[in-house]
Protein backbone atom coordinates (compact mmCIF):
# COMPACT_ATOMS: atom_id res chain seq x y z
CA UNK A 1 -41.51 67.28 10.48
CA UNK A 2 -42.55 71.06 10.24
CA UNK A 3 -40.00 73.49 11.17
CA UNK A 4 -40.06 75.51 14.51
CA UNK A 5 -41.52 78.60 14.60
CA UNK A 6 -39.16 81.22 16.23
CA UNK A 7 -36.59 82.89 13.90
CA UNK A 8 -32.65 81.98 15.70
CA UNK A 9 -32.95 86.25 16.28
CA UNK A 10 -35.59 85.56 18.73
CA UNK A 11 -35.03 82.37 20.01
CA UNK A 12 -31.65 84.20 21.54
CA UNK A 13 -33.56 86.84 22.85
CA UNK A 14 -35.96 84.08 24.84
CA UNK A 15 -32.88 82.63 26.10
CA UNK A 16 -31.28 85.94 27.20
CA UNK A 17 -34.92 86.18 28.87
CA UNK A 18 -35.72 82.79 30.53
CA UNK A 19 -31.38 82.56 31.85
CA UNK A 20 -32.50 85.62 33.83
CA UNK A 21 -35.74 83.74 34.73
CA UNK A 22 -32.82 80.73 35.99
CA UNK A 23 -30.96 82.57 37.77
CA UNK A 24 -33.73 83.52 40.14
CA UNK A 25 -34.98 80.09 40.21
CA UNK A 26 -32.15 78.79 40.77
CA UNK A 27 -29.56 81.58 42.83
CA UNK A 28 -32.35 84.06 43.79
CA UNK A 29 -30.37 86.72 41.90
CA UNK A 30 -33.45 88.93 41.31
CA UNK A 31 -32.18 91.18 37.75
CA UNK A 32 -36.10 92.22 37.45
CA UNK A 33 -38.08 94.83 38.60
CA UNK A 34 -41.21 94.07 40.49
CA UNK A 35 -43.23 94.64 36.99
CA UNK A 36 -41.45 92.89 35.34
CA UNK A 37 -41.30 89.44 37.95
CA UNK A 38 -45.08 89.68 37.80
CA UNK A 39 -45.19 90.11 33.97
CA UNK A 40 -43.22 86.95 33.50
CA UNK A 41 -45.61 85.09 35.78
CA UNK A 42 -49.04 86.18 33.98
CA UNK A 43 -46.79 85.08 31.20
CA UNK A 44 -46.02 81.49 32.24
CA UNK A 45 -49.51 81.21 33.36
CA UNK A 46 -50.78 82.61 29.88
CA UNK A 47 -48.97 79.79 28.05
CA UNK A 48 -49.70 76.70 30.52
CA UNK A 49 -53.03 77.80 29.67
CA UNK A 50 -52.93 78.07 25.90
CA UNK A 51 -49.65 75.38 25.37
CA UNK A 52 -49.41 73.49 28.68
CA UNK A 53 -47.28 70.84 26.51
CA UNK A 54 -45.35 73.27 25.15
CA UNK A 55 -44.87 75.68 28.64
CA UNK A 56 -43.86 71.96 30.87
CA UNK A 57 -41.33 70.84 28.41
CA UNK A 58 -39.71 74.94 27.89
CA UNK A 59 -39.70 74.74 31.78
CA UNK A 60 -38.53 71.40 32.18
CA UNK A 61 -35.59 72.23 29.79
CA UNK A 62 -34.66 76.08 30.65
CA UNK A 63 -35.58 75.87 33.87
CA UNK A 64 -35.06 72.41 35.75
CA UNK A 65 -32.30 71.42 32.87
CA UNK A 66 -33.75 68.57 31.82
CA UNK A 67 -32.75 67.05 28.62
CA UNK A 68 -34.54 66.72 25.28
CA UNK A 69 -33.84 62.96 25.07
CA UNK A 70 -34.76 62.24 28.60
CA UNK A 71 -38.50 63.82 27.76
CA UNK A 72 -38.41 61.73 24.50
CA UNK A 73 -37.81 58.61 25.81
CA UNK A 74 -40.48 59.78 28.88
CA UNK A 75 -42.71 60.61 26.18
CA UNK A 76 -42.20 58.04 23.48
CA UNK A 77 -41.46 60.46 20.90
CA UNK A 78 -38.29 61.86 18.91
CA UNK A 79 -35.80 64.14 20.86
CA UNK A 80 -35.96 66.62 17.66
CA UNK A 81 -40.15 66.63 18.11
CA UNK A 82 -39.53 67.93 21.95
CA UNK A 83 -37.06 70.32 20.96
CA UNK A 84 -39.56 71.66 17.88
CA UNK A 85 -42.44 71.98 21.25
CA UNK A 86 -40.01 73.89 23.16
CA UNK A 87 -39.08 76.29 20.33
CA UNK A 88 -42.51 76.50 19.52
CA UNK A 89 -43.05 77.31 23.34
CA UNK A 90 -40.24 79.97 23.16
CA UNK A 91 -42.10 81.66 19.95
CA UNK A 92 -45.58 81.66 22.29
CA UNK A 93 -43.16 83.16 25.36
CA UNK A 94 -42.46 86.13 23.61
CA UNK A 95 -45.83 86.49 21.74
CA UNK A 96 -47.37 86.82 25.44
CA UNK A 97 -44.56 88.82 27.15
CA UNK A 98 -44.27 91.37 23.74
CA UNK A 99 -48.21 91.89 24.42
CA UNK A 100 -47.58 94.23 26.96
């Protein structure tokens, strides 16, 4: 299997992101600006576009707290090949929300 795309540098800075993003799922603590909230959604939308694989499972996981193995056994696949999509769909996160 190929490796992931996202250096471990960046892959912490897309989880310092998307556990803000949590919090206002899940608490409504709102640590964004108004620009930035609706930067974040033309970002989401942006990837479920281009990844939608990629975007459901990084959502599933960061968001919902769903586990790898639970969407590999949904799935059929290995928990290490969901974990490669999410990364993946971390490294197309920050592609879209550097494009300012």
């Amino acid at each position: 299997m190929s490796k992931a795309l996202i250096t471990d540098k960046e892959y912490r800075r897309f989880e310092n992101i998307i556990f803000k993003v949590w919090r206002v799922y899940e608490f409504g603590e709102n640590e964004f600006t108004q620009a930035e909230t609706e930067h974040i959604n033309k970002v989401f939308e942006q990837l479920n576009a281009e990844h939608p694989r990629e975007c459901k499972i990084m959502v599933r996981h960061h968001l919902k707290r769903v586990y790898y193995t639970t969407m590999a056994r949904e799935q059929g696949v290995s928990g290490g090949y969901i974990r490669k999509l999410a990364k993946n769909g971390a490294y197309y996160f920050l592609q879209h929300y550097d494009d300012k």
